[in-house]
Protein backbone atom coordinates (compact mmCIF):
# COMPACT_ATOMS: atom_id res chain seq x y z
CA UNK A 1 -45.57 32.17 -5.44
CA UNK A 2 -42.19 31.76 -3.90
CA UNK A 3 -43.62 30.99 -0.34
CA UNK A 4 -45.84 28.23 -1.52
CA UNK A 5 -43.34 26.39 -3.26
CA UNK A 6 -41.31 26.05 0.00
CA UNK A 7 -44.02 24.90 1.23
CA UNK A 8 -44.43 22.11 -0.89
CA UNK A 9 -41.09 21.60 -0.96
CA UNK A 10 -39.53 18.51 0.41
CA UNK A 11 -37.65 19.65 3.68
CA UNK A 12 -34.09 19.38 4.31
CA UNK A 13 -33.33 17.51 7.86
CA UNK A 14 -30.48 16.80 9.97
CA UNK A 15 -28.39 13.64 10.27
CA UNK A 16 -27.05 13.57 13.21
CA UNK A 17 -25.63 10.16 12.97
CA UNK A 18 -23.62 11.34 9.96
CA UNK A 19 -20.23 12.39 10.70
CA UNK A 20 -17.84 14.64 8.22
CA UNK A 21 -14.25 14.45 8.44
CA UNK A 22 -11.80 16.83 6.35
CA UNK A 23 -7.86 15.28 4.44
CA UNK A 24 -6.52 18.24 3.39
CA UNK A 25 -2.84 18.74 2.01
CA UNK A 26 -0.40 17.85 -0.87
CA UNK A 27 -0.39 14.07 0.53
CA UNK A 28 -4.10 13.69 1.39
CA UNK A 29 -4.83 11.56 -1.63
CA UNK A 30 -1.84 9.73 -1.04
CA UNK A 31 -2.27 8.86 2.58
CA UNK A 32 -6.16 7.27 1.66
CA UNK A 33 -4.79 5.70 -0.82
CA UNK A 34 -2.30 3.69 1.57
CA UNK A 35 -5.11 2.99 3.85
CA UNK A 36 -8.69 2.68 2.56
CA UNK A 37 -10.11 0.38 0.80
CA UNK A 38 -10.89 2.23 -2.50
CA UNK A 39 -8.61 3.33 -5.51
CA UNK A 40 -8.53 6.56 -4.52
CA UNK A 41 -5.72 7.80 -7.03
CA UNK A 42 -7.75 7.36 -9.70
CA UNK A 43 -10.54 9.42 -8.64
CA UNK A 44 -11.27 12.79 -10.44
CA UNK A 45 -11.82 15.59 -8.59
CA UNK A 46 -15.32 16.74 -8.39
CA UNK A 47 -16.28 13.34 -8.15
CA UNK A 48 -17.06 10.58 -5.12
CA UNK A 49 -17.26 7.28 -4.64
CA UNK A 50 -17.64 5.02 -1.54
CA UNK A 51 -14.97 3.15 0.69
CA UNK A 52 -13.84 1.70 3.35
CA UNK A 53 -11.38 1.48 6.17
CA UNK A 54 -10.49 -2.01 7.34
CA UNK A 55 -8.70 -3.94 10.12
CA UNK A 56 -5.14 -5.84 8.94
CA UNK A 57 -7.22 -8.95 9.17
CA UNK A 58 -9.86 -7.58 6.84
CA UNK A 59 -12.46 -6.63 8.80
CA UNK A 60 -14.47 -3.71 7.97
CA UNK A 61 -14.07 -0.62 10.69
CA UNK A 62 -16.14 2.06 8.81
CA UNK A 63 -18.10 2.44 5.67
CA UNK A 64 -18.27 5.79 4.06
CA UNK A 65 -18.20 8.53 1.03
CA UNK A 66 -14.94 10.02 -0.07
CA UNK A 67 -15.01 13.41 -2.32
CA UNK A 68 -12.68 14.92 -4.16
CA UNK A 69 -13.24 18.39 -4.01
CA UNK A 70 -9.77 19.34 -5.39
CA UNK A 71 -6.65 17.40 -5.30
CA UNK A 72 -5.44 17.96 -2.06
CA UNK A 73 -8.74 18.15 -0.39
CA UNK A 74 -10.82 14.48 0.41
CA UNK A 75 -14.38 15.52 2.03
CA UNK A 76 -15.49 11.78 3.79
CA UNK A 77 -18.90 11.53 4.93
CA UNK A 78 -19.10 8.86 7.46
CA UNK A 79 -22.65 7.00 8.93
CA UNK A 80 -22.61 6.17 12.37
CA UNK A 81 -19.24 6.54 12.86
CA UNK A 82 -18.05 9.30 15.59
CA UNK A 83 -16.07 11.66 13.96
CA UNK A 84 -13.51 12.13 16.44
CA UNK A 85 -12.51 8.79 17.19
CA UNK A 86 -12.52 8.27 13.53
CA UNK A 87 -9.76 10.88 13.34
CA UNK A 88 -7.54 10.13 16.58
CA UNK A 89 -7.65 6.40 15.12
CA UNK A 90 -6.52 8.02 11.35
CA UNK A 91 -3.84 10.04 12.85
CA UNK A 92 -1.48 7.48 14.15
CA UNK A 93 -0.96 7.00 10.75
CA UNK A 94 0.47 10.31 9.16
CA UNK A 95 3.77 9.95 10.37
CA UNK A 96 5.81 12.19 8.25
CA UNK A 97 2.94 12.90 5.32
CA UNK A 98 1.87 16.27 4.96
CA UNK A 99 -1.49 16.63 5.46
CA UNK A 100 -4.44 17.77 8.15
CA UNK A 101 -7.31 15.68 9.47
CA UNK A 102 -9.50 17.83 11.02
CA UNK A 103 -13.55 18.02 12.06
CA UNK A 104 -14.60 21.10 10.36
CA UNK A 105 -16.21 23.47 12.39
CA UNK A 106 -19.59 24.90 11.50
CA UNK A 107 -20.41 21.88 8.75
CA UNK A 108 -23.18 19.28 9.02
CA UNK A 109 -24.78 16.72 6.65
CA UNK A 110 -28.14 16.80 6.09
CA UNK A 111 -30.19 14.96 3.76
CA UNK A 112 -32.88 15.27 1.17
CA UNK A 113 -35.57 13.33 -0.07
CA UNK A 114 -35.38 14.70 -3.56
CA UNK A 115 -33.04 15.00 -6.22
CA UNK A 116 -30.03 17.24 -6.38
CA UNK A 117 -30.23 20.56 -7.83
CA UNK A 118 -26.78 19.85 -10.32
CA UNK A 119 -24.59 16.62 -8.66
CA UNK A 120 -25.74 13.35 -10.72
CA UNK A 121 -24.62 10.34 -9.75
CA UNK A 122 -20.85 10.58 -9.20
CA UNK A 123 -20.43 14.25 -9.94
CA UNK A 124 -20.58 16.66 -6.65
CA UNK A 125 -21.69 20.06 -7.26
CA UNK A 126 -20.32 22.49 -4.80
CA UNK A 127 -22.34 25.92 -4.87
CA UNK A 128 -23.59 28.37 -2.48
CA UNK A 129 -21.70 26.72 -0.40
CA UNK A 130 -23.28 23.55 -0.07
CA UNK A 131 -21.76 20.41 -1.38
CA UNK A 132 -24.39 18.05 -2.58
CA UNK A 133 -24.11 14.66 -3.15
CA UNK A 134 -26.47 12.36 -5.16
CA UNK A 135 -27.49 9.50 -2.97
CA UNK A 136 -30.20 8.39 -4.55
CA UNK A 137 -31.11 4.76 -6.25
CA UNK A 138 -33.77 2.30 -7.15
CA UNK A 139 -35.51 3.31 -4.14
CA UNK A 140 -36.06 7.24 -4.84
CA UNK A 141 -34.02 10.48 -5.45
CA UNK A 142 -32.25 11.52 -2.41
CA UNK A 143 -29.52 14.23 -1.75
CA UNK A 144 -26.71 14.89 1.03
CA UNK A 145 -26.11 18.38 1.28
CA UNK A 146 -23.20 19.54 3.31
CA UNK A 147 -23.23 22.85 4.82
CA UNK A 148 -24.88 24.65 7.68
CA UNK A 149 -26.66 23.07 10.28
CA UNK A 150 -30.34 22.70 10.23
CA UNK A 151 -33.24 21.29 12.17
CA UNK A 152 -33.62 17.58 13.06
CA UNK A 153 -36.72 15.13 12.38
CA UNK A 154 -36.66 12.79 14.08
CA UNK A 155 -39.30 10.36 11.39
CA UNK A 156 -37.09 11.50 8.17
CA UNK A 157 -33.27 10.48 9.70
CA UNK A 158 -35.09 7.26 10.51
CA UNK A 159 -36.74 6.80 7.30
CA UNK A 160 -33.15 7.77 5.52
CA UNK A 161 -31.65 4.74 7.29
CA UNK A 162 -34.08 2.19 6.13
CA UNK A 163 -33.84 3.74 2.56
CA UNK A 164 -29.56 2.95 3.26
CA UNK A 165 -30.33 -0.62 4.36
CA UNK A 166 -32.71 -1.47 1.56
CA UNK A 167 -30.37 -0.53 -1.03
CA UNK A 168 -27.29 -2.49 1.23
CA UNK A 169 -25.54 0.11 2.09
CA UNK A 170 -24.36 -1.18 5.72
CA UNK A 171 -24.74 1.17 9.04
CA UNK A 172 -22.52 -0.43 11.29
CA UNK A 173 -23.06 0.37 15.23
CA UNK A 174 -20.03 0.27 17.05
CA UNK A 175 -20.39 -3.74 17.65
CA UNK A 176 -20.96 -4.95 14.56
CA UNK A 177 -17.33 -2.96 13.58
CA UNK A 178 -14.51 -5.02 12.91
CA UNK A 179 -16.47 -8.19 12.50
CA UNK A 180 -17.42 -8.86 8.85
CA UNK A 181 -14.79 -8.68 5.59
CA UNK A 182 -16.36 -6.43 2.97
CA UNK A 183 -17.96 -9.74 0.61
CA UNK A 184 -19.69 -10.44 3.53
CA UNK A 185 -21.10 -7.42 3.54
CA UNK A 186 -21.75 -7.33 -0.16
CA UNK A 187 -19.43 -4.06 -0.80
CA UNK A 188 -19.03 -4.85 -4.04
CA UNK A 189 -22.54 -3.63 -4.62
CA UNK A 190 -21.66 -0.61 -4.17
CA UNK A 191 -18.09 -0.61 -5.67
CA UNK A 192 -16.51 0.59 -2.30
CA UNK A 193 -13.42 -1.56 -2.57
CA UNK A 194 -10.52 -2.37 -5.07
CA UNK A 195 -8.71 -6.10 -5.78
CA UNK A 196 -6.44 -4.26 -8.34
CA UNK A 197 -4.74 -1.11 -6.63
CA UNK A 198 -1.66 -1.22 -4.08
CA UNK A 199 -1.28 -2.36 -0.69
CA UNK A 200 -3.92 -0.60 2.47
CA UNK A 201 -5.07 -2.87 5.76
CA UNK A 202 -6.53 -5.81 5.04
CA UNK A 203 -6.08 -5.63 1.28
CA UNK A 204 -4.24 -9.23 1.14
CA UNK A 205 -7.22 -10.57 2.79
CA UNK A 206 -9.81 -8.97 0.65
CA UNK A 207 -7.82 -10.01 -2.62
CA UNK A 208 -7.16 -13.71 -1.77
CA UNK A 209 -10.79 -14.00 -1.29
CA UNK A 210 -12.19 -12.61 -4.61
CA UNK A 211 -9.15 -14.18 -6.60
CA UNK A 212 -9.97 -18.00 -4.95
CA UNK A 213 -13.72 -17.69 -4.43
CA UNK A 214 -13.58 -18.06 -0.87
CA UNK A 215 -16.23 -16.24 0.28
CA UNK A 216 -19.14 -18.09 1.66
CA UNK A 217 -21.21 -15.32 3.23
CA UNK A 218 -23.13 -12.26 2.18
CA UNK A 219 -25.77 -9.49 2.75
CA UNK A 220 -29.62 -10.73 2.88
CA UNK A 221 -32.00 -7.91 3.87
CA UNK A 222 -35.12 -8.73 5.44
CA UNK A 223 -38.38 -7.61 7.27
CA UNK A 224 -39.94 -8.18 10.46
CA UNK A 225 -43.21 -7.13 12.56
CA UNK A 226 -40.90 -6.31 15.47
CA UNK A 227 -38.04 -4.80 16.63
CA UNK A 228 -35.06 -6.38 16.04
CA UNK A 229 -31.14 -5.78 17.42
CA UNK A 230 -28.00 -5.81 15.92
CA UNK A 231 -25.94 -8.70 16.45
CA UNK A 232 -29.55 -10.72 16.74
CA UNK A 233 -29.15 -14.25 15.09
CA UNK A 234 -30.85 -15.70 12.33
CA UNK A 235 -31.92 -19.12 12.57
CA UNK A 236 -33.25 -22.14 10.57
CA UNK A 237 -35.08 -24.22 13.14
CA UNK A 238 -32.89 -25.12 15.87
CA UNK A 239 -29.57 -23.59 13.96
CA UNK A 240 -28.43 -20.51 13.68
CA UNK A 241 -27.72 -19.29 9.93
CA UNK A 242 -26.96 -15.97 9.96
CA UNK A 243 -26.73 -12.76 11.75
CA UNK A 244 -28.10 -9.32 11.95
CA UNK A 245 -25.37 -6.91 10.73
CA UNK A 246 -27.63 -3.81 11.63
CA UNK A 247 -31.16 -2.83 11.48
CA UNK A 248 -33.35 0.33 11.53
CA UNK A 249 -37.48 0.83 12.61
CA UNK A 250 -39.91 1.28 10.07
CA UNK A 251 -43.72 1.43 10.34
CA UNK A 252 -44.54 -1.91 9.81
CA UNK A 253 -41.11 -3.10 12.64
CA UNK A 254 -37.87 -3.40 11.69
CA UNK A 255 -36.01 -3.53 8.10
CA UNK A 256 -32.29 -5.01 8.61
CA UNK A 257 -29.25 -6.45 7.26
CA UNK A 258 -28.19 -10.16 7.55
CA UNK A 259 -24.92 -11.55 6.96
CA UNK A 260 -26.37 -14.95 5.29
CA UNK A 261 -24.41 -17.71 3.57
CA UNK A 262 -24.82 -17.26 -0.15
CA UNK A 263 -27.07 -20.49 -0.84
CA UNK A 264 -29.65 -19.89 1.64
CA UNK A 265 -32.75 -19.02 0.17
CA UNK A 266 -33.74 -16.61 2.75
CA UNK A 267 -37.31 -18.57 3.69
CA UNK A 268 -38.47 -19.49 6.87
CA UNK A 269 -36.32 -17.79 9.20
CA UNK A 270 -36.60 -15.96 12.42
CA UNK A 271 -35.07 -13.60 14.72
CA UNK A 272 -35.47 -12.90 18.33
CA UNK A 273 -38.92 -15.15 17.47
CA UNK A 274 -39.73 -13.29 14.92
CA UNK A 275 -40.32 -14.06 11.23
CA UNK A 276 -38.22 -12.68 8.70
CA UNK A 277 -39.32 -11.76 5.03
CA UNK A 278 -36.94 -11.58 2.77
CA UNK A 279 -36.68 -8.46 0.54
CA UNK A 280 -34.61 -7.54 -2.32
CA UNK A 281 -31.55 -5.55 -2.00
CA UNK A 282 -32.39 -2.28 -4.18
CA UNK A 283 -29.77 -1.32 -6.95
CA UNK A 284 -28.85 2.20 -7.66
CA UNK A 285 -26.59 3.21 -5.37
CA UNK A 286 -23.30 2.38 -6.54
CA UNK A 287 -20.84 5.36 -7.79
């Protein structure tokens, strides 16, 4: 009985384009707090939420998860983000704040398409050692589980990032980094950024626009019957509109993110000559 419920099991894959990077010390919390996006403080342990790390101008640099697992330790899972320049960057920081940033050896993320065993929503749960984390939304149950490596596929990691960009959660390659504020792309969807909390990069920036209704741009996601780049414009005709934040391969061509001003209806545009359909942004995912 045992064996053919594994195999009917949904199978746990690799991410390899998911990074995990390790605060741990008495001044962890306080050290994200000075320089992420998020309110940090005020998180409970046991608990995650996402966040983001951002330029002095603004600009987002990385989009991520940050659990508490205790109150000196912050577990951050990062997408698409190298995990090593993450931390060199994060380091020039610590001056005289006691705390490690480290890679943890022997620990991957891996991903599930099926509900947790015990984490719901914003809980973790943090047996056997795994850590699991409930990722799932409007779209379908899905789980991060952190923990020992296991085997790639290739058709599941590439159907995980379509399921991120349908639900807006933004995988930024390395040139679409540093170029959008996080209302362009629609972070508050996912509640990865604070307007009320103390000072970190970029904050003065991110709170002058909510607070005067400045901003004029945000996340559209579309389809297309062909592959589509990053960085690809949008365009209206003979104008360009928009522009691809990042996009994944499905089936059918490509599923992406567009940076769109917030009037645009989203009908009868193209990129790289090909037509885009506009499709809803799937709710869910916010913690």
């Amino acid at each position: 009985m045992a064996d053919n419920l594994s195999r009917t099991s949904p199978p746990v894959f690799a991410l390899p384009d998911h990074a995990l990077v390790v605060l741990e010390g008495p001044d962890a919390v306080a050290f994200a707090q000075a320089q992420f996006a998020n309110d940090v403080a005020t998180l409970a342990p046991g608990r995650w939420q996402w966040n983001a790390w951002l330029t002095p101008k603004g600009r987002v640099m990385a989009v991520f998860a940050v659990a508490k697992r205790t109150q000196d330790s912050l577990w951050l899972v990062l997408p698409d983000h190298p995990a090593d320049t993450f931390v060199e960057a994060l380091r020039r920081f610590v001056f005289r704040r006691k705390l490690e940033i480290e890679v943890p050896a022997g620990v991957a993320v891996s991903g599930l398409f099926a509900q947790p065993a015990h984490a719901r929503g914003a809980a973790l749960d943090d047996a056997d050692g795994v850590l699991e984390l409930d990722v799932g939304g409007d779209g379908g149950p899905r789980t991060w589980r952190i923990g020992p490596a296991v085997a790639a596929d290739a058709a599941s990691q590439s159907a995980w990032q379509v399921a991120d960009l349908r639900h807006g959660l933004p995988r930024l390659p390395a040139s679409q980094r540093e170029q959008w504020t996080p209302q362009q792309l629609a972070l508050d969807r996912l509640a990865a950024y604070s307007v009320k909390k103390g000072c970190y990069p970029g904050q003065e920036i991110v709170a002058r626009t909510h607070f005067l209704g400045k901003a004029k741009r945000s996340l559209q996601c579309f389809s297309a019957a062909g592959v589509i780049a990053d960085g690809t414009p949008v365009r209206e005709g003979d104008r360009d509109v928009g522009e691809v934040a990042c996009a994944a391969p499905d089936s059918t061509g490509s599923v992406m993110l567009a940076v769109m001003p917030l009037e645009h209806a989203g009908h009868d545009v193209v990129a790289d000559g090909h037509l885009l359909t506009r499709q809803p942004l799937l709710d869910g995912l916010r913690r």
